[in-house]
C-alpha atoms as a PDB file:
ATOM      1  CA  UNK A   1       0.000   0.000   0.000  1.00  0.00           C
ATOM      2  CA  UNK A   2       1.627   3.359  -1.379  1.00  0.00           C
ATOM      3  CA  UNK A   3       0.495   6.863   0.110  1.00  0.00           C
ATOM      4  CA  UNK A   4       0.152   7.855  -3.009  1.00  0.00           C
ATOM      5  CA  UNK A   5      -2.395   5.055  -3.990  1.00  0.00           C
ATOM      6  CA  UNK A   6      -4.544   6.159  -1.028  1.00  0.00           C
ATOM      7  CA  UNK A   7      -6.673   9.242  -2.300  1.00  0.00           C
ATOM      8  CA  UNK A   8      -7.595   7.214  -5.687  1.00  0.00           C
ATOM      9  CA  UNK A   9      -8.426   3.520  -3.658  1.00  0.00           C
ATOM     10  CA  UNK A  10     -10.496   5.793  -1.097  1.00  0.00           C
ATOM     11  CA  UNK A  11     -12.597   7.504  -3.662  1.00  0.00           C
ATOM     12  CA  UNK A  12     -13.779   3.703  -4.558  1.00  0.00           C
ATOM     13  CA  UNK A  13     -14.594   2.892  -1.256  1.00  0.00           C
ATOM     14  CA  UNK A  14     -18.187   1.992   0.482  1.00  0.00           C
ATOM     15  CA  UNK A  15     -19.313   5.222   2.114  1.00  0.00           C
ATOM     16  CA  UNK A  16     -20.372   3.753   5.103  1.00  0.00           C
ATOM     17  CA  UNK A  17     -16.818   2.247   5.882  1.00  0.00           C
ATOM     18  CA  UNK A  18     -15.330   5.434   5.040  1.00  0.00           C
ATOM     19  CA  UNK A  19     -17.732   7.174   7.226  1.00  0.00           C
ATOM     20  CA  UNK A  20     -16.858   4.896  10.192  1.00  0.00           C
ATOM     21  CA  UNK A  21     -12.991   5.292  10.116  1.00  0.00           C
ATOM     22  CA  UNK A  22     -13.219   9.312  10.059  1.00  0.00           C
ATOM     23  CA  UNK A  23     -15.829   9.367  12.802  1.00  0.00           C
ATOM     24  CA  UNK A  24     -13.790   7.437  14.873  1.00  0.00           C
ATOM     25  CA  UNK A  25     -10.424   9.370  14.224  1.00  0.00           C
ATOM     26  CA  UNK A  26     -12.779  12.747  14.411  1.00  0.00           C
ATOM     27  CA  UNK A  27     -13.748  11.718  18.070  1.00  0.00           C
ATOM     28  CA  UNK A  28     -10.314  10.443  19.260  1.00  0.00           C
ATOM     29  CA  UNK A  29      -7.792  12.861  17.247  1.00  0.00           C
ATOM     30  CA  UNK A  30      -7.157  17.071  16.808  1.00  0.00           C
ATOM     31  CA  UNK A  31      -8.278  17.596  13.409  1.00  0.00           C
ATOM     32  CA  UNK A  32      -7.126  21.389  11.938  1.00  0.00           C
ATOM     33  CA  UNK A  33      -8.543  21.734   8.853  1.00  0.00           C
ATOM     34  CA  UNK A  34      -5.789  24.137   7.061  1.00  0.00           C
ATOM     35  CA  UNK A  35      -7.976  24.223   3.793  1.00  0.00           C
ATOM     36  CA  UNK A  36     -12.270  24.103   3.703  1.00  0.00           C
ATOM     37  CA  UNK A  37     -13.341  22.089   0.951  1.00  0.00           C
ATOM     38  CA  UNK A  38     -12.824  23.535  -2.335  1.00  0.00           C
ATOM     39  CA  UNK A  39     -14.199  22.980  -6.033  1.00  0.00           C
ATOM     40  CA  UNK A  40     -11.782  23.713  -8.594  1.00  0.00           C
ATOM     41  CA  UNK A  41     -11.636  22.740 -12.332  1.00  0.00           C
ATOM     42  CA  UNK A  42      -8.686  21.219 -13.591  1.00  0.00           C
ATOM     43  CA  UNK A  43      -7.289  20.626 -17.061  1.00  0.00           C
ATOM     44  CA  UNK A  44      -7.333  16.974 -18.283  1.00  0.00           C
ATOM     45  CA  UNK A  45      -4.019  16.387 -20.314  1.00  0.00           C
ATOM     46  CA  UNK A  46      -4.380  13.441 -23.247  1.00  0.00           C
ATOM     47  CA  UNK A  47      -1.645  12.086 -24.603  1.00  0.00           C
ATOM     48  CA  UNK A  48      -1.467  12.106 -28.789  1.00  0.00           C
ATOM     49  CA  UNK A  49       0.056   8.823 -29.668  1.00  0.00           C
ATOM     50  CA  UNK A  50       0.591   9.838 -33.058  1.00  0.00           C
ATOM     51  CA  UNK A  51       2.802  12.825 -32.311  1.00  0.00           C
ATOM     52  CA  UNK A  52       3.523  11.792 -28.888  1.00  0.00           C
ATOM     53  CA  UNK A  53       2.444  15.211 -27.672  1.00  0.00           C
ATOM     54  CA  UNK A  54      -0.081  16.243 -25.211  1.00  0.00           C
ATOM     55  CA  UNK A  55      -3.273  18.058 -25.449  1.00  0.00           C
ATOM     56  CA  UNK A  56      -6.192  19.182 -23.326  1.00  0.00           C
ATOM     57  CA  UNK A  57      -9.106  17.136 -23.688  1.00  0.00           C
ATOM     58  CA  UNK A  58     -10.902  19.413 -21.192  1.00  0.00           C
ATOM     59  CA  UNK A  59     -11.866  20.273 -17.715  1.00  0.00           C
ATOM     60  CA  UNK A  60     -12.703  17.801 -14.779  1.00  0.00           C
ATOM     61  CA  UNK A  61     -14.310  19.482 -11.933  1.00  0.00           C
ATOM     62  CA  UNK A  62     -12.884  18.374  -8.564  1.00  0.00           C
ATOM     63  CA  UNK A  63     -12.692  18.846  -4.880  1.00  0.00           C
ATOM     64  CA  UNK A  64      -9.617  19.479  -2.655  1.00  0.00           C
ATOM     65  CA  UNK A  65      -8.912  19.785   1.235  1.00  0.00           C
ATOM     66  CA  UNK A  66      -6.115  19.986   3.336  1.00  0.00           C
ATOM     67  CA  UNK A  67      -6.254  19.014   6.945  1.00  0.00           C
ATOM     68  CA  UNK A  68      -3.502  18.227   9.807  1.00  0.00           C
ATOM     69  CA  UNK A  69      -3.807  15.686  12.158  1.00  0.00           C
ATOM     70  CA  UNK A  70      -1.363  15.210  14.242  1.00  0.00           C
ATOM     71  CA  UNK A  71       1.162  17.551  13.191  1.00  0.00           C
ATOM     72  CA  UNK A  72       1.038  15.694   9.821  1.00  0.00           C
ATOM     73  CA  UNK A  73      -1.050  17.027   6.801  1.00  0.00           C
ATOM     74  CA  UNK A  74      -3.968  15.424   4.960  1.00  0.00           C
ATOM     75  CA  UNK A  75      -4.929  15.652   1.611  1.00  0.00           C
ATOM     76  CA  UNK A  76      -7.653  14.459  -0.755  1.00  0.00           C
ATOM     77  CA  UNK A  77      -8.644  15.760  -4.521  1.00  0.00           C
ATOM     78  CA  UNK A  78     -12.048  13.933  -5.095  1.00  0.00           C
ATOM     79  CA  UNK A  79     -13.675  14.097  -8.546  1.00  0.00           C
ATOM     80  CA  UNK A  80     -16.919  16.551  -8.623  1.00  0.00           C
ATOM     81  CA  UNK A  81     -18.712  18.792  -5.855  1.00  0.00           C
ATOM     82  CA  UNK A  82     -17.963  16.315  -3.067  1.00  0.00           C
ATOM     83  CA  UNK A  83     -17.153  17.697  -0.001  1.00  0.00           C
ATOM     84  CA  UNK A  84     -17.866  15.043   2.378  1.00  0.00           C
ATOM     85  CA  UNK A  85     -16.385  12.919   0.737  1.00  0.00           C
ATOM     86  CA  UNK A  86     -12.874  15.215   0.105  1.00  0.00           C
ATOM     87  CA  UNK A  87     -12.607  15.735   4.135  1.00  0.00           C
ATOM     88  CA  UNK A  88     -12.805  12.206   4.881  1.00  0.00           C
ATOM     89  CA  UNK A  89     -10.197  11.120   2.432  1.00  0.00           C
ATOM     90  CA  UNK A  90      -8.161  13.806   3.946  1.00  0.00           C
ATOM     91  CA  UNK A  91      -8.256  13.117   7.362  1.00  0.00           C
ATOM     92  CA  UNK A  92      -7.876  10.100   6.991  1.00  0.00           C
ATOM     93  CA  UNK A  93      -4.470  10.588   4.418  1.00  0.00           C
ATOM     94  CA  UNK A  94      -3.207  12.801   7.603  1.00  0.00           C
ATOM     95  CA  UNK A  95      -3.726   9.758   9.904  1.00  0.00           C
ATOM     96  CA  UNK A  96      -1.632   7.897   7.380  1.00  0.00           C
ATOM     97  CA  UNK A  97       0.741  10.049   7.207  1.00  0.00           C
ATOM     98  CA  UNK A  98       1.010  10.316  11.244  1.00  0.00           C
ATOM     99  CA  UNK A  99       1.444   6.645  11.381  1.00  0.00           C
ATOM    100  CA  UNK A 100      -1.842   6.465  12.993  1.00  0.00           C
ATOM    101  CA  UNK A 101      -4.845   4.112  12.470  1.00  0.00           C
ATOM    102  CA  UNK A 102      -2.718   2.298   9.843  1.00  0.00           C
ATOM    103  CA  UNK A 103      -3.796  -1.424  10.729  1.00  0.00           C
ATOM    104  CA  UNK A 104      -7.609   0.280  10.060  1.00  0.00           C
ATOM    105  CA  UNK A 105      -6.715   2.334   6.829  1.00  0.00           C
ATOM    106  CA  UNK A 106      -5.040  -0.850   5.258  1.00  0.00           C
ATOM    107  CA  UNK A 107      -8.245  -3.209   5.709  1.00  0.00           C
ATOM    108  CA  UNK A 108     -10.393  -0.111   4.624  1.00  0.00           C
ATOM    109  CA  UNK A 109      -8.008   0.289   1.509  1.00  0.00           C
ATOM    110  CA  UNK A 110      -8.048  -3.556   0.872  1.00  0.00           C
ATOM    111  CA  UNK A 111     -11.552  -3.978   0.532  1.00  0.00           C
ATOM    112  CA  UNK A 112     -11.852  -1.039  -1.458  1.00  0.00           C
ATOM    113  CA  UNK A 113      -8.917  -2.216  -3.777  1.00  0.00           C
ATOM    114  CA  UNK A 114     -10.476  -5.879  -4.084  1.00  0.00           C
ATOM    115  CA  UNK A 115     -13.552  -4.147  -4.961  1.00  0.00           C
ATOM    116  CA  UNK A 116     -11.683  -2.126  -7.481  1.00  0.00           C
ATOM    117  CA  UNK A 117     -10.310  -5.222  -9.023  1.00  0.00           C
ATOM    118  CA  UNK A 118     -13.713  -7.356  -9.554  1.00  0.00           C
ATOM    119  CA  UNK A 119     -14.990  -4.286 -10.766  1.00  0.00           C
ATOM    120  CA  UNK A 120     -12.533  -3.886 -13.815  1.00  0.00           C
ATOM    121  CA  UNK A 121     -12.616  -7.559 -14.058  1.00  0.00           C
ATOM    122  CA  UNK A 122     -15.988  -7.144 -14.634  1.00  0.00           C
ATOM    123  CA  UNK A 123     -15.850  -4.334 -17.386  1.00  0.00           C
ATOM    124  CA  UNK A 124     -13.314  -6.205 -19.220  1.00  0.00           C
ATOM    125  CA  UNK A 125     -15.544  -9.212 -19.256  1.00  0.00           C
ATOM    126  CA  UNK A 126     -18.387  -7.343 -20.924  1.00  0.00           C
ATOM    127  CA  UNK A 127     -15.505  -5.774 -23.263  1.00  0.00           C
ATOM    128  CA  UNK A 128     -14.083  -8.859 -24.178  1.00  0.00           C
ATOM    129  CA  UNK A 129     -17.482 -10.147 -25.153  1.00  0.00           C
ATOM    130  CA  UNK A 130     -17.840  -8.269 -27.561  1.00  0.00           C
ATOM    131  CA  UNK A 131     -15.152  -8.937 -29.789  1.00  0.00           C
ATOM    132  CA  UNK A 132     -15.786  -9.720 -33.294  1.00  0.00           C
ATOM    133  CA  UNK A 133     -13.402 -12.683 -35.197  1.00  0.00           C
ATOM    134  CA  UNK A 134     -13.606 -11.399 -38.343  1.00  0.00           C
ATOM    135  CA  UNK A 135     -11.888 -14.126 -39.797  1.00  0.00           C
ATOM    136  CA  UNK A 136     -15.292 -16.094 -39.256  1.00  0.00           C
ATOM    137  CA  UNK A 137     -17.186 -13.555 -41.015  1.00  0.00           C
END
């Protein structure tokens, strides 16, 4: 489990687990919240693979917080107008960072990265379907 892998695995978590962990580090912990939740559009960069340049394909609206717990500081960028959602991820990335809670944010990430998995599994099932032989044709 990478720090760095945290803020994306979160996003694809159940709610309810999500909700559980930051109540419980809300009630035991200091939380400073050093930045409110915040919408913000970003640029999307594309890579051309015919040139090998990059482009913008366009804007993706997201939502950022920064939080300190600990002495350590949170931080979460959540796709669209989801503030709940952005302080929990970041509170909980502080408690990561302090070294706290980690035996609880690693089953929380697990689940959410198992569910992850099935999920593409899933897609590429439905993909692979699909797929036409066109020698057959």
């Amino acid at each position: 489990m990478d720090r760095r892998d945290l803020n994306f695995v979160l996003q694809n978590s159940e709610i309810t687990d999500l909700k559980d962990v930051y109540e419980k580090i809300k009630a035991e912990q200091n939380i400073k919240v050093m930045q409110e939740p915040n919408t913000q559009t970003l640029l999307l960069p594309v890579k051309d693979p015919i040139s090998e340049g990059e482009f913008y394909a366009g804007e993706v609206l997201v939502t950022t917080t920064t939080v300190e717990v600990s002495g350590s500081k949170g931080w979460a960028m959540v796709m669209d107008d989801n503030p709940e959602l952005s302080m929990m991820i970041a509170v909980i990335d502080g408690c990561f960072a302090s070294g706290l809670y980690i035996d609880t944010i690693k089953r929380l990430f697990s689940a959410a990265d198992t569910n992850i998995c099935e999920s593409r599994n899933e897609n590429n099932q439905m993909t692979n379907a699909t797929k036409v032989n066109f020698e057959l044709m």
